[in-house]
Protein backbone atom coordinates (compact mmCIF):
# COMPACT_ATOMS: atom_id res chain seq x y z
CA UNK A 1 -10.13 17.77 12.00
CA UNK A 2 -8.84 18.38 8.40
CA UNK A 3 -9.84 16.60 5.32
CA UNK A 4 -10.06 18.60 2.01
CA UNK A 5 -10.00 17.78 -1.85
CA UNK A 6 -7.27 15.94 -3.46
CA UNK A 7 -6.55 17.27 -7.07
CA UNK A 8 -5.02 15.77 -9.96
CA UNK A 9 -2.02 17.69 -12.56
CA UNK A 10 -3.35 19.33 -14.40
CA UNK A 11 -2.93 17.42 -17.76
CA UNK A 12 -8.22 -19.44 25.24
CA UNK A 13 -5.84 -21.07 23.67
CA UNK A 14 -1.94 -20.82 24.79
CA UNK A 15 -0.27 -17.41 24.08
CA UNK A 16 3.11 -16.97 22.79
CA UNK A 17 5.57 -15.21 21.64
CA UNK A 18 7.48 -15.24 18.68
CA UNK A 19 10.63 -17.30 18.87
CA UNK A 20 13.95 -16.08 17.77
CA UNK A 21 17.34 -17.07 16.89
CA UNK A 22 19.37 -16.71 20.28
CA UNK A 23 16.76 -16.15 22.87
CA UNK A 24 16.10 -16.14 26.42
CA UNK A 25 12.21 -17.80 26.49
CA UNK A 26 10.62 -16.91 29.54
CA UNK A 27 6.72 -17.67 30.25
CA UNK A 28 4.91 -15.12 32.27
CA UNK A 29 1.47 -16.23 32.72
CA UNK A 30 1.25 -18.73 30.07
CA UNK A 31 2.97 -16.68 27.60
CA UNK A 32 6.54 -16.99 26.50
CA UNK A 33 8.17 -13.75 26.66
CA UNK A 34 10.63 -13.03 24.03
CA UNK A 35 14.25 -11.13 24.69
CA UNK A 36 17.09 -10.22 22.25
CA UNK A 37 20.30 -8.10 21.90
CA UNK A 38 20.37 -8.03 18.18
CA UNK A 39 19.86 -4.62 16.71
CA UNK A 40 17.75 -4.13 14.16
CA UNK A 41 19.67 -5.05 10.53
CA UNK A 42 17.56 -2.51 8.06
CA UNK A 43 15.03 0.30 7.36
CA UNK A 44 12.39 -1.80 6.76
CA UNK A 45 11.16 1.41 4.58
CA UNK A 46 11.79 0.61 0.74
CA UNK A 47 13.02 3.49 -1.09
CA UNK A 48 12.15 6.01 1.24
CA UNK A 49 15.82 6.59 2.47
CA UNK A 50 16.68 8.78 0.21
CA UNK A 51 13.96 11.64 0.84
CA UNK A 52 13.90 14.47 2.51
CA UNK A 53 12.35 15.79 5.79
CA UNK A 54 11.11 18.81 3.84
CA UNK A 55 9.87 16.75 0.83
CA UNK A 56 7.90 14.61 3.49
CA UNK A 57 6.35 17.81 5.13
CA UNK A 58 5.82 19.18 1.31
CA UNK A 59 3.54 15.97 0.55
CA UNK A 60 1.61 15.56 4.36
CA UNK A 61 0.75 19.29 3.79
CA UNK A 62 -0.96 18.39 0.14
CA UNK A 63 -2.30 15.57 1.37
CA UNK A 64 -4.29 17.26 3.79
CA UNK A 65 -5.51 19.86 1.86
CA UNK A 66 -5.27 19.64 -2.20
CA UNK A 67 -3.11 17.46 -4.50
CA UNK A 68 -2.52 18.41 -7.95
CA UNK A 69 -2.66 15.81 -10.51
CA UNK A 70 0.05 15.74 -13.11
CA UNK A 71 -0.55 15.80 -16.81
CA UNK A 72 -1.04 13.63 -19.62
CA UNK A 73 -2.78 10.89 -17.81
CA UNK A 74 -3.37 7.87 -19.29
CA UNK A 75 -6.19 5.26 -19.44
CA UNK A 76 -4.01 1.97 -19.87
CA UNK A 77 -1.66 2.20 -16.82
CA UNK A 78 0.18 4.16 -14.86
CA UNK A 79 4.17 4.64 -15.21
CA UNK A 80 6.00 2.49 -13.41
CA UNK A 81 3.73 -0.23 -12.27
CA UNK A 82 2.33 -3.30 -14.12
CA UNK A 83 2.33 -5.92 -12.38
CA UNK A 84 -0.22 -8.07 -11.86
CA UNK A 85 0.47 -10.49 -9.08
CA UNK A 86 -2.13 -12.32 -7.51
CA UNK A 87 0.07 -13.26 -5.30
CA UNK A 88 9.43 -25.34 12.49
CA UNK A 89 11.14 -22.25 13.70
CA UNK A 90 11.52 -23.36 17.68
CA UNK A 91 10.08 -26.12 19.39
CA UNK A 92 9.25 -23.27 22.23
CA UNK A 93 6.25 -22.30 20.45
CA UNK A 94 3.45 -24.53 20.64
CA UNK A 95 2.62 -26.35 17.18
CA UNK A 96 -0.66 -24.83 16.95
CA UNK A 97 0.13 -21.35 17.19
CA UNK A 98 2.87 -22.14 14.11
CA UNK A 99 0.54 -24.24 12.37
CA UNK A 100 -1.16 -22.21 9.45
CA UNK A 101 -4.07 -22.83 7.42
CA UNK A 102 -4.61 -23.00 3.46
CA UNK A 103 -7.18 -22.18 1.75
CA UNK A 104 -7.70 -21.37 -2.59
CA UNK A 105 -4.07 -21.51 -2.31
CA UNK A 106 -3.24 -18.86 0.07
CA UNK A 107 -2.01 -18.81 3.82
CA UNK A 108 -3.96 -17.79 6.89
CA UNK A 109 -3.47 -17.74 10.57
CA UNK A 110 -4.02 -20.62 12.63
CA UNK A 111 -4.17 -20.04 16.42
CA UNK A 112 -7.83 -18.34 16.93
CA UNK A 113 -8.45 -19.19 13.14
CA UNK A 114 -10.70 -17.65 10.87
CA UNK A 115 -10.79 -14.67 13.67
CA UNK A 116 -8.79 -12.89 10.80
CA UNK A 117 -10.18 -13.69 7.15
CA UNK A 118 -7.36 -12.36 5.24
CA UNK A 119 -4.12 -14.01 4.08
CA UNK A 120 -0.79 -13.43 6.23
CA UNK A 121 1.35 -15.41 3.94
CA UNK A 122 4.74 -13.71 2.42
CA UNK A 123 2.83 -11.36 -0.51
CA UNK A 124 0.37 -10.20 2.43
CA UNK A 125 3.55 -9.20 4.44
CA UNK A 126 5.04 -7.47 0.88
CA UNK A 127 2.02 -5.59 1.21
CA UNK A 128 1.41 -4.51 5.19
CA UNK A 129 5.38 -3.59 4.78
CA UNK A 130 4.74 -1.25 1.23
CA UNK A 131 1.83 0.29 3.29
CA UNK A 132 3.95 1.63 6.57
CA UNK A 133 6.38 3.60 3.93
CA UNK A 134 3.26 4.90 2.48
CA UNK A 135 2.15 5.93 5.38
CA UNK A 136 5.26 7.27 6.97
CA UNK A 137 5.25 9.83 3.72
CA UNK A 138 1.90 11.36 3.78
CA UNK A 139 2.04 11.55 7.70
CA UNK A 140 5.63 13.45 7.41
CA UNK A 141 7.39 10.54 8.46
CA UNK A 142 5.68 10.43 11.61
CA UNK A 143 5.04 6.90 13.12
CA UNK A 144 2.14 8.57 15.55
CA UNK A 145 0.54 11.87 16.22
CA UNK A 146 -0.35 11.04 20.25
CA UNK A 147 1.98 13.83 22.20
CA UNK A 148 3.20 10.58 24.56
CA UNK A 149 6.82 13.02 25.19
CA UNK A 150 10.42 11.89 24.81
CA UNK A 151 10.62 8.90 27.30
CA UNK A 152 7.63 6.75 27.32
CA UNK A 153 8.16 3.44 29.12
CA UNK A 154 5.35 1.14 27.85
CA UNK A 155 3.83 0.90 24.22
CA UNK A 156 1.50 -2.11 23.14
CA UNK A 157 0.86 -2.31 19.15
CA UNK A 158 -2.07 -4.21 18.11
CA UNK A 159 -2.49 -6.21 15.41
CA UNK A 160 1.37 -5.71 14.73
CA UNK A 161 1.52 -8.10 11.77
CA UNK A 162 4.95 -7.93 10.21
CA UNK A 163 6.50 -5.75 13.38
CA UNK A 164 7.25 -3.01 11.16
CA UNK A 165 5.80 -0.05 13.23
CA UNK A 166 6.83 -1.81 16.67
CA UNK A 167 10.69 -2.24 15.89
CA UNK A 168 10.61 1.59 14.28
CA UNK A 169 9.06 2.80 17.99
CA UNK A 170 11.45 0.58 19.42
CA UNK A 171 14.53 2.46 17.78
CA UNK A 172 13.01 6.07 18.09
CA UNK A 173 12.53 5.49 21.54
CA UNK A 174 15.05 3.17 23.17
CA UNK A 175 13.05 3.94 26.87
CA UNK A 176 9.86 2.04 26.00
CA UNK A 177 9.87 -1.68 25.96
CA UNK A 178 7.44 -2.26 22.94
CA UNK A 179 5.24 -4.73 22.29
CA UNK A 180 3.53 -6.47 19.16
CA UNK A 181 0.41 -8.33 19.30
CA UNK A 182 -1.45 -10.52 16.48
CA UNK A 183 -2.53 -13.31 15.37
CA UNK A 184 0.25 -14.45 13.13
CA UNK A 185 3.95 -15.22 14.44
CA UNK A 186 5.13 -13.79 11.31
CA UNK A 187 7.09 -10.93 12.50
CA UNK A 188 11.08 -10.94 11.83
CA UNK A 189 13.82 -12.82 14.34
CA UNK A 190 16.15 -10.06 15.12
CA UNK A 191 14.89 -7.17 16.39
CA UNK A 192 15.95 -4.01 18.79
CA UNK A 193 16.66 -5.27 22.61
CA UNK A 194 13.72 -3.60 23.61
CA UNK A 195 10.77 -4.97 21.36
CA UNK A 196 9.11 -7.94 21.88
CA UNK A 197 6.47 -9.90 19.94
CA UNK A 198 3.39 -12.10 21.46
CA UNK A 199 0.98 -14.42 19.64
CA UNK A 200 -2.21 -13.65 21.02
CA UNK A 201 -5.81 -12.14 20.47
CA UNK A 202 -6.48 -8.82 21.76
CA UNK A 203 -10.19 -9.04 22.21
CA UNK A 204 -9.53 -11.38 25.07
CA UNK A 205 -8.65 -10.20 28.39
CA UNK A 206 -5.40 -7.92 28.68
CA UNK A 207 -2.95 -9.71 31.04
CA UNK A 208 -1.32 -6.86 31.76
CA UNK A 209 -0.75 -4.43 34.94
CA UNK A 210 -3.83 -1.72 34.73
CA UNK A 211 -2.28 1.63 34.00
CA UNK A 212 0.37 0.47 32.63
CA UNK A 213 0.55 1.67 28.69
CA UNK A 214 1.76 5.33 27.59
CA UNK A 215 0.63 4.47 24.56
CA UNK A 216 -1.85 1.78 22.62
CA UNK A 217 -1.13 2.13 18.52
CA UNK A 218 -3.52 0.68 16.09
CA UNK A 219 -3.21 0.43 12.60
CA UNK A 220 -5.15 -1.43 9.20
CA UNK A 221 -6.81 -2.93 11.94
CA UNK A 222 -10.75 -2.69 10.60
CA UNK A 223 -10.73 -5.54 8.88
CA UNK A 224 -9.75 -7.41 11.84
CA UNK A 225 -11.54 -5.87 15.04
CA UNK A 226 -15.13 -7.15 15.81
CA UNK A 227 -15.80 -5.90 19.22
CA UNK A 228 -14.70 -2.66 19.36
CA UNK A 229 -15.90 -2.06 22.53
CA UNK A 230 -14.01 -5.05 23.70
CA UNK A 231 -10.93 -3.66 23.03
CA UNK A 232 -11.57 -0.57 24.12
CA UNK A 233 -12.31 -1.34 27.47
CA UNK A 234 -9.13 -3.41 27.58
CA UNK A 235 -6.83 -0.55 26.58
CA UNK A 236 -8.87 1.78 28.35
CA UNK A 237 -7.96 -0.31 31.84
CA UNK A 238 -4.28 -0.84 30.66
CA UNK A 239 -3.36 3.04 29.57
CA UNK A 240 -1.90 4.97 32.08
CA UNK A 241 -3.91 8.49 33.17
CA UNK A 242 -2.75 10.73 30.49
CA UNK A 243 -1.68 8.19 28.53
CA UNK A 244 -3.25 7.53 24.88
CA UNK A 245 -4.83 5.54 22.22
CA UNK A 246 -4.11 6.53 18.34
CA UNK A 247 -5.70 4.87 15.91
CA UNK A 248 -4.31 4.91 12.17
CA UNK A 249 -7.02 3.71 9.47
CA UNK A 250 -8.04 3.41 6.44
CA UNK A 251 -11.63 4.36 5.08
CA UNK A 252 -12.10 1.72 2.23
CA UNK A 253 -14.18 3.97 -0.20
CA UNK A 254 -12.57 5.51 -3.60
CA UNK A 255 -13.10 9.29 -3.17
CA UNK A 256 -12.31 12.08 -5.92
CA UNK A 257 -12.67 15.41 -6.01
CA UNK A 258 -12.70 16.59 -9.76
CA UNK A 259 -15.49 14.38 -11.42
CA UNK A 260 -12.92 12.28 -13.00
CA UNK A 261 -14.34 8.75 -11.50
CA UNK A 262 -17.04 6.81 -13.59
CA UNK A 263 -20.14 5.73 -11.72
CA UNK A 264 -19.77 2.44 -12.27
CA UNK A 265 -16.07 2.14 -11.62
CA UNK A 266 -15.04 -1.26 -10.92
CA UNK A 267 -13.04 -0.75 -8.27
CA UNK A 268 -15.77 0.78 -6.47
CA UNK A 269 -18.03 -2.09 -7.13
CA UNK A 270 -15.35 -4.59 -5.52
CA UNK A 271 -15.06 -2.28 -2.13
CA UNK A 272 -18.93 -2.90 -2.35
CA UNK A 273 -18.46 -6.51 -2.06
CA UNK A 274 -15.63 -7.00 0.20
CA UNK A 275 -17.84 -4.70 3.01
CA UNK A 276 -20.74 -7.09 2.38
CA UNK A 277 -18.87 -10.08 2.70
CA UNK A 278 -17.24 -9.11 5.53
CA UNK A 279 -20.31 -8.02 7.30
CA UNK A 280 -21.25 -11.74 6.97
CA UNK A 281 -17.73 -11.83 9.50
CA UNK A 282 -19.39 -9.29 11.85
CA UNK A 283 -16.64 -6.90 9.98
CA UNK A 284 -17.65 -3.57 9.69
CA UNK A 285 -15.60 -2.09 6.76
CA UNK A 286 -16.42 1.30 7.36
CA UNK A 287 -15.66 1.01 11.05
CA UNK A 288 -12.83 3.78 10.66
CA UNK A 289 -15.72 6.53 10.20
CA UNK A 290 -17.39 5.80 14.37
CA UNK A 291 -13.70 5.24 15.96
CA UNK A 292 -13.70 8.62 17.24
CA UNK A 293 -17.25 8.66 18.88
CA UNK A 294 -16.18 5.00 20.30
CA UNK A 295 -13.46 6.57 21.74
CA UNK A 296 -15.16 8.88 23.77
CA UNK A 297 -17.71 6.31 24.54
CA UNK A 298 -14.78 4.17 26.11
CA UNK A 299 -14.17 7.20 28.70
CA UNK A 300 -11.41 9.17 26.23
CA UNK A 301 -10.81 12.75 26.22
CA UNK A 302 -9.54 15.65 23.98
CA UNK A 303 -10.44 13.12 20.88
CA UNK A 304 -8.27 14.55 17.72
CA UNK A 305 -8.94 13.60 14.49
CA UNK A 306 -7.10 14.16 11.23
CA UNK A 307 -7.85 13.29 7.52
CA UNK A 308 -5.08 12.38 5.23
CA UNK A 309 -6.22 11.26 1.40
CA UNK A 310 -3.63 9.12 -0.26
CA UNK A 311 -3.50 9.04 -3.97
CA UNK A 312 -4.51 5.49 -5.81
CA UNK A 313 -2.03 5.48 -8.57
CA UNK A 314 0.49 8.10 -9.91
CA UNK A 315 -1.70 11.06 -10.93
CA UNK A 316 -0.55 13.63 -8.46
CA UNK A 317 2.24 15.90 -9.59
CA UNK A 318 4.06 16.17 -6.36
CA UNK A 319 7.04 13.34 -6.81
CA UNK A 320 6.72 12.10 -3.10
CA UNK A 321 2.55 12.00 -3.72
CA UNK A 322 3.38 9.84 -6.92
CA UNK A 323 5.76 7.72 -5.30
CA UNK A 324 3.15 6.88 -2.47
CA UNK A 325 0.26 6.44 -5.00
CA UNK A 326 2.30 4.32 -6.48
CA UNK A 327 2.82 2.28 -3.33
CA UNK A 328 -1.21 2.31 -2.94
CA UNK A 329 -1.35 1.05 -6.13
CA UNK A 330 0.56 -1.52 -5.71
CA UNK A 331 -0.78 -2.41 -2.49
CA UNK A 332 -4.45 -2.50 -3.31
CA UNK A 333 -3.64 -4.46 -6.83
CA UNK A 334 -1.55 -6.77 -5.20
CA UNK A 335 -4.06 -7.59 -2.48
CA UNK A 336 -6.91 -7.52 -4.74
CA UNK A 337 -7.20 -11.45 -4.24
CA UNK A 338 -6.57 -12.31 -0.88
CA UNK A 339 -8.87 -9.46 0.44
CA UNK A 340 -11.46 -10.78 -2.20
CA UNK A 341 -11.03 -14.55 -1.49
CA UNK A 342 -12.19 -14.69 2.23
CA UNK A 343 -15.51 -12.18 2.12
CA UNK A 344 -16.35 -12.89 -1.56
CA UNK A 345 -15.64 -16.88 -1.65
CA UNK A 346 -16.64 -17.69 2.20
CA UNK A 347 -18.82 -14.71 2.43
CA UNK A 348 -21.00 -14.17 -0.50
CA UNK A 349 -20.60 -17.77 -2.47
CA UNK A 350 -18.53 -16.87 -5.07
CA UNK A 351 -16.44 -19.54 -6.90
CA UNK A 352 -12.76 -18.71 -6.80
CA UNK A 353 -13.05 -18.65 -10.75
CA UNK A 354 -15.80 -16.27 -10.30
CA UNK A 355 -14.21 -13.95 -8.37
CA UNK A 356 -10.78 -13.69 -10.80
CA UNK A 357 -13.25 -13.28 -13.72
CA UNK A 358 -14.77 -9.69 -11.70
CA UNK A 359 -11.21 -8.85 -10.94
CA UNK A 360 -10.04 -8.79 -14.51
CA UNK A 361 -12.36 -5.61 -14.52
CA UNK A 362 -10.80 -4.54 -11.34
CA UNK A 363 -7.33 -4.50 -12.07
CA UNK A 364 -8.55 -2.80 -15.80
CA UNK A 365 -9.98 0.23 -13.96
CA UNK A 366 -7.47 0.56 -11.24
CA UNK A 367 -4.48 1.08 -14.46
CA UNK A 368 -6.42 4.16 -15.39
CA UNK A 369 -4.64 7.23 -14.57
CA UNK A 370 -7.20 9.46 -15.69
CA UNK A 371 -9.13 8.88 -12.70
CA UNK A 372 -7.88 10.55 -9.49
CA UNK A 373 -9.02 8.50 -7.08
CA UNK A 374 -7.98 8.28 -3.43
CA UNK A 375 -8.48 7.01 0.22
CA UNK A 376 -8.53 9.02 3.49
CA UNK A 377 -6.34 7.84 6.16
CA UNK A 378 -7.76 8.63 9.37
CA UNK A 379 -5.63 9.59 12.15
CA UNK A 380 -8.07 9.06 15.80
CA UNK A 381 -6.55 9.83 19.23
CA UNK A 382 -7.63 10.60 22.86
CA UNK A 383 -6.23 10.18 26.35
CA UNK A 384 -7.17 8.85 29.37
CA UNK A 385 -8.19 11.32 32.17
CA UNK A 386 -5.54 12.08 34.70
CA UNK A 387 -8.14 10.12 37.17
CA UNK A 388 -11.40 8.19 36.64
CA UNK A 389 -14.18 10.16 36.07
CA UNK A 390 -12.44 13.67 36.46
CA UNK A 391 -14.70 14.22 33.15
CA UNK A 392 -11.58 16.39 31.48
């Protein structure tokens, strides 16, 4: 396991799949399964194109041991970044998976709803999308760490939201058939020929053959898993022997390493909230920190875990590290409502006018550079035995 000190510079409802332009709609077991020629049109991700393999390597290494901060921080803002955003496809799919539900002016999910308390409307998307390039960069632009070899035939990604990390898979490895599951039927029309997305809600039974996965991905998924060992059990009965589940998380507390962050920093205050009104969910915010301990509950062997911190705003002096603390930034402040909205509002009682009065604080202490705040991404993953119970 590493995880080290980040420095600043000095100074049972009916389940789908998502339609698409051109398709050949086939249901298999009460789901509609979705097939398409169209390559995929774009890198999905923004402004990474132009980096280098060794600059990616240069800012994974940092980022599991020590990142510098740069100098001449300042307390107003960091450079680059001020916003301040609070930001019938096919009659194949049943109207009430497409339906979607409003509420203090945002846009949530409506098959299984309020399974899933946060927004998936177009900023959310914005946002899951910004997060896969930041993660890509601090993991070396790695999409998973799970040795699955060079010609796996069956991946599953759960919780897939905009497709991002599914269509990638599908054009690194053009063997696998992949496929994206969630809530939402928000993921993009054309895709490679060999991904495929389904609307449906992985804590119910897996409809798939047992043995059958080389590899089960899951990622920014603790805010939407309740019964862990639920899922577990599923993937556990689905993964081939030898096969694997990886895990890539978040742990939602503000760390720092140099003293720089206040006590009562705001920011730390609102992560304080957003747990507790999620718990009200029976969503365990910190979840990330007893993944790899479920894992080897569930029957999972040779358990790896490694700890990446990612910088909140653009105090590291590494360029790549700026550019994705930069991306964190912007993530986090442009989510800041629609996390808050659901746990705060639904959870705790807030008023809506309550809760952008606290976030006016928020957004304040989240602009100042001087702190050198970060997350830790958490990178969990084990295998299945070669056979049950062979206990290796």
């Amino acid at each position: 396991m590493a995880g080290l000190s980040l420095q600043p510079d000095t100074p049972s409802e009916q389940q789908t799949s998502i339609p698409s332009t051109s398709t050949d709609v086939s249901p298999v077991r009460n789901r509609a399964v979705i097939t398409t020629e169209t390559p995929l049109q774009q890198n999905l991700s923004p402004n990474m194109q132009e980096v280098s393999q060794a600059q990616f390597d240069d800012a994974a290494a940092q980022a599991e041991t020590h990142i510098e901060a740069s100098e001449g921080q300042s307390t107003n803002g960091d450079d680059g970044y001020e916003t301040d955003s609070a930001s019938s496809c096919s009659t194949s799919v049943t109207s009430s998976v497409r339906d979607y539900a409003f509420e203090n002016g945002r846009r949530y999910h409506k098959f299984r709803q309020g399974a899933y308390v946060l927004p998936n409307d177009d900023a959310e998307q914005d946002r899951e999308d910004m997060k896969h390039a930041m993660v890509l960069a601090v993991c070396g632009n790695k999409l998973h760490y799970a040795p699955i070899g060079e010609n796996p035939q069956n991946i599953i990604d759960l919780g897939t939201g905009t497709g991002i990390w599914a269509m990638e898979m599908g054009d690194t490895y053009p063997s696998a058939e992949i496929t994206g599951v969630d809530l939402s039927p928000i993921q993009p029309q054309w895709v490679p020929p060999n991904v495929k997305f389904i609307v449906d809600d992985v804590e119910s039974p897996w409809l798939y053959p047992p043995d059958y996965f080389d590899l089960v991905h899951a990622r920014h998924t603790v805010m939407a898993f309740k019964n862990w060992d639920k899922v577990l059990s599923e993937a556990y009965d689905h993964i081939k022997p030898s096969g694997f589940f990886e895990f890539q998380e978040l742990f939602y507390h503000a760390s720092c390493d140099d003293q720089s962050m206040p006590r009562d920093y705001a920011f730390s205050q609102y992560l304080s909230y957003i747990r507790e009104g999620l718990g009200v969910f029976g969503v365990d915010l910190h979840a990330t920190l007893a993944l790899p301990n479920r894992l080897k509950a569930a029957g999972f062997v040779d358990v790896q875990e490694r700890i990446i911190k990612i910088p909140i705003g653009t105090w590291p002096r590494n360029r790549l590290l700026k550019k994705v603390g930069l991306y964190l930034q912007a993530v986090i402040m442009d989510g800041l409502q629609g996390i808050a909205l659901g746990p705060m509002c639904r959870g705790l009682g807030w008023s809506p006018e309550s809760v952008e009065v606290f976030l006016a604080d928020v957004r304040k202490s989240l602009r100042d550079s001087s702190v050198h705040s970060y997350y830790n991404l958490h990178i969990i993953y084990g295998r299945k035995p070669q056979w049950r119970g062979a206990g290796y």
